[in-house]
N, C-alpha and C. Protein backbone atom coordinates (compact mmCIF):
# COMPACT_ATOMS: atom_id res chain seq x y z
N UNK A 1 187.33 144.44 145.36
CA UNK A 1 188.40 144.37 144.39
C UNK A 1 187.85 143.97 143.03
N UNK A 2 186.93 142.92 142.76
CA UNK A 2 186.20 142.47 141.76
C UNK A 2 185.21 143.93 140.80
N UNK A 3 185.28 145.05 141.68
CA UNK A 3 184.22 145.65 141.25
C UNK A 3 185.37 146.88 140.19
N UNK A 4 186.57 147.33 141.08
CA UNK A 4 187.28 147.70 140.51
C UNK A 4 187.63 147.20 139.49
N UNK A 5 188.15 145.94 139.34
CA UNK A 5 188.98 145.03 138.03
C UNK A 5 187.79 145.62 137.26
N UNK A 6 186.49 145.11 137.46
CA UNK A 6 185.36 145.66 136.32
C UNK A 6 185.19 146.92 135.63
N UNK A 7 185.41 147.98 136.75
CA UNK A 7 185.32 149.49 135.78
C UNK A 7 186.89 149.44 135.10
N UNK A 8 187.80 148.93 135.65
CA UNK A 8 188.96 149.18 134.75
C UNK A 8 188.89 148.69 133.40
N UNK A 9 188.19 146.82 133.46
CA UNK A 9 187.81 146.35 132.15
C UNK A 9 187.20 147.40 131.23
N UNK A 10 185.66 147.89 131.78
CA UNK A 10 184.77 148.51 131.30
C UNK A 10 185.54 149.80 130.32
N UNK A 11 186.10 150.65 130.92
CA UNK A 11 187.20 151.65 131.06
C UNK A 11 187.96 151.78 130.16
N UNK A 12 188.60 150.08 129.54
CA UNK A 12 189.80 149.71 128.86
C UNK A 12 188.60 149.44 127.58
N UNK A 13 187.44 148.99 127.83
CA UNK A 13 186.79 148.34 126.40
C UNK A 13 186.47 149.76 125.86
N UNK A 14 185.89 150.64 126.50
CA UNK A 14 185.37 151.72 125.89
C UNK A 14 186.78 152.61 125.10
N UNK A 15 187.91 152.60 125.90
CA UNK A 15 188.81 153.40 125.03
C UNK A 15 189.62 152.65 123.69
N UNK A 16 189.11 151.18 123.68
CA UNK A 16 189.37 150.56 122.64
C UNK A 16 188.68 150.73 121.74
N UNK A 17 187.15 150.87 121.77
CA UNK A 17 186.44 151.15 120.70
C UNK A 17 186.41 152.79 120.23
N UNK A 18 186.74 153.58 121.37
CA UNK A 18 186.95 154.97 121.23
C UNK A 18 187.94 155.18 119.60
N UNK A 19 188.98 154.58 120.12
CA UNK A 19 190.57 154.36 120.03
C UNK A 19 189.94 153.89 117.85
N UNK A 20 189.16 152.53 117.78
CA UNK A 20 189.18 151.63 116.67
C UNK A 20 187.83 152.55 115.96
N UNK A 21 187.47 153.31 116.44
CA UNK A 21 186.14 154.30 116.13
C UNK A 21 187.31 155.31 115.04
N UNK A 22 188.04 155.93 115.97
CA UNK A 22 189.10 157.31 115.65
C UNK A 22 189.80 156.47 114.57
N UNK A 23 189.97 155.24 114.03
CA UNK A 23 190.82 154.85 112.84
C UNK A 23 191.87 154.09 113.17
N UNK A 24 192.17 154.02 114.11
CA UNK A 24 193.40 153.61 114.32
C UNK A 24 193.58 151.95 114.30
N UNK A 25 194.91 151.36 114.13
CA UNK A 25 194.92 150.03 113.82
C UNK A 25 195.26 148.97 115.17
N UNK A 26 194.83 147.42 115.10
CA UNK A 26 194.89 147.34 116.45
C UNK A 26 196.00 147.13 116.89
N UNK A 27 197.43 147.59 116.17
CA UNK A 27 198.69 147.07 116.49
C UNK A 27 199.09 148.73 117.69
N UNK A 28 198.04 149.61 116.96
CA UNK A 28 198.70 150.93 117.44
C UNK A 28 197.62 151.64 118.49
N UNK A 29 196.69 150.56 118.77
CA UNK A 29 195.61 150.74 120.28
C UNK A 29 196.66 149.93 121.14
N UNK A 30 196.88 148.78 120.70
CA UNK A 30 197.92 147.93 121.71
C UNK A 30 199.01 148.92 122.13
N UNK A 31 199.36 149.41 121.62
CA UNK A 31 200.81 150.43 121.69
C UNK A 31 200.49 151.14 122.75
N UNK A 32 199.05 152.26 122.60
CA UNK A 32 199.20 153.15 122.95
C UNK A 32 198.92 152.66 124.54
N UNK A 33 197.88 151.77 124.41
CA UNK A 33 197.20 151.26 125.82
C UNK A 33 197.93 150.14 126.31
N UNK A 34 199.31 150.24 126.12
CA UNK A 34 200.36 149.39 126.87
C UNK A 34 199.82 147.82 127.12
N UNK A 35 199.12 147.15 125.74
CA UNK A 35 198.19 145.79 125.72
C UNK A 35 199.03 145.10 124.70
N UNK A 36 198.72 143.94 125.08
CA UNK A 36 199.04 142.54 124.47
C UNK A 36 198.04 142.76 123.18
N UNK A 37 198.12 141.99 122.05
CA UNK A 37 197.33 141.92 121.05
C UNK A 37 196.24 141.31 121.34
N UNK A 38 196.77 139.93 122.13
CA UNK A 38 195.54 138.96 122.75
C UNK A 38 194.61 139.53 123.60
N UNK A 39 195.37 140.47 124.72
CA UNK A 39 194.46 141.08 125.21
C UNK A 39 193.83 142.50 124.67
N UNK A 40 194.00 142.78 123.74
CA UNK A 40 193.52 143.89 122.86
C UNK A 40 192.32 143.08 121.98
N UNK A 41 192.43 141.56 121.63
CA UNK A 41 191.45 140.93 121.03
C UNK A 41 190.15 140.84 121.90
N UNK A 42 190.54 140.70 123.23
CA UNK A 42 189.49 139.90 123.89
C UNK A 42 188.80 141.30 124.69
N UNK A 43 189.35 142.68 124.57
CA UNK A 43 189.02 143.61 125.02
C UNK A 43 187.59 143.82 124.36
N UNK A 44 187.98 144.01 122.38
CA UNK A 44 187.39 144.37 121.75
C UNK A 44 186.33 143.39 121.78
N UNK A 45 186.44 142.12 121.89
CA UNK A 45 185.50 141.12 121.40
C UNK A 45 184.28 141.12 122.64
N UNK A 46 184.55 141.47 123.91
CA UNK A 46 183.59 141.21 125.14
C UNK A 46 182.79 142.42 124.69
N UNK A 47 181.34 142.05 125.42
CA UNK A 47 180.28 143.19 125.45
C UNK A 47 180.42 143.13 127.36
N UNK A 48 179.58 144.06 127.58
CA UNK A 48 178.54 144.07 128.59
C UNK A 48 177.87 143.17 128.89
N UNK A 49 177.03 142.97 127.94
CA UNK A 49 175.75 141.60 128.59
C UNK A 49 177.08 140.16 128.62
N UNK A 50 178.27 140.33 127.59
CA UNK A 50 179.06 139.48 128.13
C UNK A 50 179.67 139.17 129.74
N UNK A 51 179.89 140.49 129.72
CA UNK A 51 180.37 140.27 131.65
C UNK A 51 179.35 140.61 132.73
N UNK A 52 178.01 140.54 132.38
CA UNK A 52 177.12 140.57 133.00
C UNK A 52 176.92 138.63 132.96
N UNK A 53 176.53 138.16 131.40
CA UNK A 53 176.15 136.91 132.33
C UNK A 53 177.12 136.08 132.81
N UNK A 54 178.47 136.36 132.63
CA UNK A 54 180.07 135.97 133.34
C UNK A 54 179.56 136.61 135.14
N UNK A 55 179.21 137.37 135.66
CA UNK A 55 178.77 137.76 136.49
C UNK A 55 177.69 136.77 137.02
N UNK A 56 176.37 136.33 136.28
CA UNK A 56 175.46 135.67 137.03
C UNK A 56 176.31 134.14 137.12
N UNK A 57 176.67 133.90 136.12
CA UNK A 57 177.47 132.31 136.46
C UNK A 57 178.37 132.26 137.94
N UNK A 58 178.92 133.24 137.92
CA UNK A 58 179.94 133.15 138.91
C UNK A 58 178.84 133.20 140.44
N UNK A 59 178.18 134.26 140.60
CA UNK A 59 177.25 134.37 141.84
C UNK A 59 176.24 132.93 141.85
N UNK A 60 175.73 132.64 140.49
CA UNK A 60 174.95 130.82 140.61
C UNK A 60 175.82 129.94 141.41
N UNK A 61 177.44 129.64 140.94
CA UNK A 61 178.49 128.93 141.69
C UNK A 61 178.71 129.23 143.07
N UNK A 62 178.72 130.61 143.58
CA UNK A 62 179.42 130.87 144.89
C UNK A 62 177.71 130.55 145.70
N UNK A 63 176.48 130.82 145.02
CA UNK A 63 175.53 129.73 145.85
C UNK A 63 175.55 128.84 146.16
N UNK A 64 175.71 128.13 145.41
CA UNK A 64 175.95 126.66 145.19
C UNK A 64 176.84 126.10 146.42
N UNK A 65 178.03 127.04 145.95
CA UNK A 65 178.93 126.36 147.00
C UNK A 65 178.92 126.78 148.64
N UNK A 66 177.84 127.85 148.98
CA UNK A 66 177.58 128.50 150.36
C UNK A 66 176.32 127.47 150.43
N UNK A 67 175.75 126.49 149.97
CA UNK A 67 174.80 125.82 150.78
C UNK A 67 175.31 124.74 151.65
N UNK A 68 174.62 124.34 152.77
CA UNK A 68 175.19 123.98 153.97
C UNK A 68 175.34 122.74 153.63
N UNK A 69 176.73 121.73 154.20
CA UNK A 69 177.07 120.65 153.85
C UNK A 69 176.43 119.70 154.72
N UNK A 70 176.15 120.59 156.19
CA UNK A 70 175.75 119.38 157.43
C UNK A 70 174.25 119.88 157.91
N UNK A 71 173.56 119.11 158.40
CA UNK A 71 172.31 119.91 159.12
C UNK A 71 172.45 119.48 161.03
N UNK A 72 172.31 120.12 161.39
CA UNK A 72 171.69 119.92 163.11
C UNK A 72 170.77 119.37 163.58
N UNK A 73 170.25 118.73 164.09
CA UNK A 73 169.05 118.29 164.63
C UNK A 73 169.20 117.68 166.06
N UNK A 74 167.76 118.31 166.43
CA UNK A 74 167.88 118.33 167.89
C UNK A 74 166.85 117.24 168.59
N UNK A 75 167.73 115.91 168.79
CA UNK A 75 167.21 114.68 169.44
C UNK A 75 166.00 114.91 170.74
N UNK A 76 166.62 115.50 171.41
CA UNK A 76 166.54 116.02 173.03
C UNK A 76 167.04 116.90 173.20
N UNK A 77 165.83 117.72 174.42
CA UNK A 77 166.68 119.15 174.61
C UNK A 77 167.51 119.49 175.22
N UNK A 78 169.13 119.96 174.85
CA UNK A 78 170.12 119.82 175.45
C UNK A 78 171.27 119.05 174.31
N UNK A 79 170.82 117.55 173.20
CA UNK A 79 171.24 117.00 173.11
C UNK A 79 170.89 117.05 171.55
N UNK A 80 172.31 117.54 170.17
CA UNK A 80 172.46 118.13 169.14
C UNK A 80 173.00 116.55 168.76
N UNK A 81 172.39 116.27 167.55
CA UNK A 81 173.10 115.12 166.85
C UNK A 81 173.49 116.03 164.98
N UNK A 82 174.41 115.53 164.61
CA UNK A 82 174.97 116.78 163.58
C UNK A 82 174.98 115.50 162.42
N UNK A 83 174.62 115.71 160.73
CA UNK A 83 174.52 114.44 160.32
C UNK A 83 174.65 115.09 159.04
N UNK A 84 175.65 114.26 158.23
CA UNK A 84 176.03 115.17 157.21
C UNK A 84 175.47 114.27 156.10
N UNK A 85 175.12 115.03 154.65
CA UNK A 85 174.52 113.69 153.52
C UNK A 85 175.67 112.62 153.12
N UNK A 86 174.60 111.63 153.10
CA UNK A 86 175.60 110.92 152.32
C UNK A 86 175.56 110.87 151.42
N UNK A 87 177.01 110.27 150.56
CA UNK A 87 177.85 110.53 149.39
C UNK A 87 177.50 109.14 148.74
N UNK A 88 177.32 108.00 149.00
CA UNK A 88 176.92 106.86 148.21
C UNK A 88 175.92 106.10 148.59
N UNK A 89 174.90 105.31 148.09
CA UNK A 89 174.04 104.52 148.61
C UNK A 89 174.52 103.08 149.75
N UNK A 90 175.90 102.68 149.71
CA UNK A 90 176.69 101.82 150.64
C UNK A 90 176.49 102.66 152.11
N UNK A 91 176.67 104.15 152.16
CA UNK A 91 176.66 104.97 153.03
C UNK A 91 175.55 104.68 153.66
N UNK A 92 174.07 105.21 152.94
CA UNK A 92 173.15 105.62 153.44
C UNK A 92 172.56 103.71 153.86
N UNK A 93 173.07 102.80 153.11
CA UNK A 93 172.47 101.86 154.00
C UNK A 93 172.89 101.55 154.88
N UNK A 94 174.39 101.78 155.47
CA UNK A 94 174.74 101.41 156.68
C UNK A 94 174.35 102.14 157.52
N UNK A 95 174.05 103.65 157.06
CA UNK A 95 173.35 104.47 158.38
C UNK A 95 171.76 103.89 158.73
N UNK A 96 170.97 103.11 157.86
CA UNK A 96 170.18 102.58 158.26
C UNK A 96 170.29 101.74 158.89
N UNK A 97 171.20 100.44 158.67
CA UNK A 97 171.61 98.97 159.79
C UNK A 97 171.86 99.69 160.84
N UNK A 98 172.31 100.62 161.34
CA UNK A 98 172.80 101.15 162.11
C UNK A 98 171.86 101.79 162.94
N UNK A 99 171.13 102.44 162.55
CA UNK A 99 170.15 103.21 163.07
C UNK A 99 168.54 102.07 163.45
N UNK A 100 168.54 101.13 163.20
CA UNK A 100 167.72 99.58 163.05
C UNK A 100 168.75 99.32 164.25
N UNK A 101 169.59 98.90 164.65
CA UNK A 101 170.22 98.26 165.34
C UNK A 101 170.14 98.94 166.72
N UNK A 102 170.02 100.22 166.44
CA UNK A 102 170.15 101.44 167.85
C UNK A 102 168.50 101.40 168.56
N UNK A 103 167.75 101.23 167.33
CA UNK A 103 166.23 100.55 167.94
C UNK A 103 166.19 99.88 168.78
N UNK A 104 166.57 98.41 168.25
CA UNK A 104 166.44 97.06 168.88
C UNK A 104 167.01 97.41 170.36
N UNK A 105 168.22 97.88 169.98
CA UNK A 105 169.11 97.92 171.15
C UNK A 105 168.33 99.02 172.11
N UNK A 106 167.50 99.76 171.87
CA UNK A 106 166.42 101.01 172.74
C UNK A 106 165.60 99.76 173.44
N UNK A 107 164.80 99.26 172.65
CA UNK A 107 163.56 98.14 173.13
C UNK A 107 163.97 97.07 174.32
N UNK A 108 165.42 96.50 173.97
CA UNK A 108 165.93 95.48 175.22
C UNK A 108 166.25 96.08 176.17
């Protein structure tokens, strides 16, 4: 769907400059191409390399947000302990007391 919206953009910028090439004024490109003025502004004003690097920002973010929140790790075979980062240093020291404590408690 994203790829469509794009050639339609693409589509709409080129017959605007077609349109402002041929003379015409931008009250009467809006007219013809059934557009808002605002969006008749922002038609004319975008390039290409504009919605190209609008393009890499967006794919940098949807990385970002597809990297994994939890990891797996495998104690024993058979036996998955799942351990997600922590969010504050209060966190990560209690997973240490904790993990100190599961020692001691191994050794007795």
């Amino acid at each position: 769907m994203a790829l469509a919206q794009e050639e339609a953009a693409a589509k709409s910028r080129r017959a605007v400059a077609d349109l402002k090439a041929a003379g015409l004024s931008g009250a009467d490109i809006a007219a013809v191409l059934d557009l808002s003025p605002q969006r008749l502004s922002q038609l004319a004003e975008r390039t290409p390399e504009d919605d190209h690097k609008r393009a890499e920002s967006v794919l940098s973010w949807a990385r970002e947000r597809a990297k994994p929140r939890s990891t797996v790790k495998v104690a024993q075979p058979g036996c998955f302990r799942v351990s997600k980062p922590s969010r504050t240093a209060g966190a990560k020291r209690s997973n240490q007391l904790a993990a100190a404590k599961a020692r001691r408690a191994a050794k007795s």
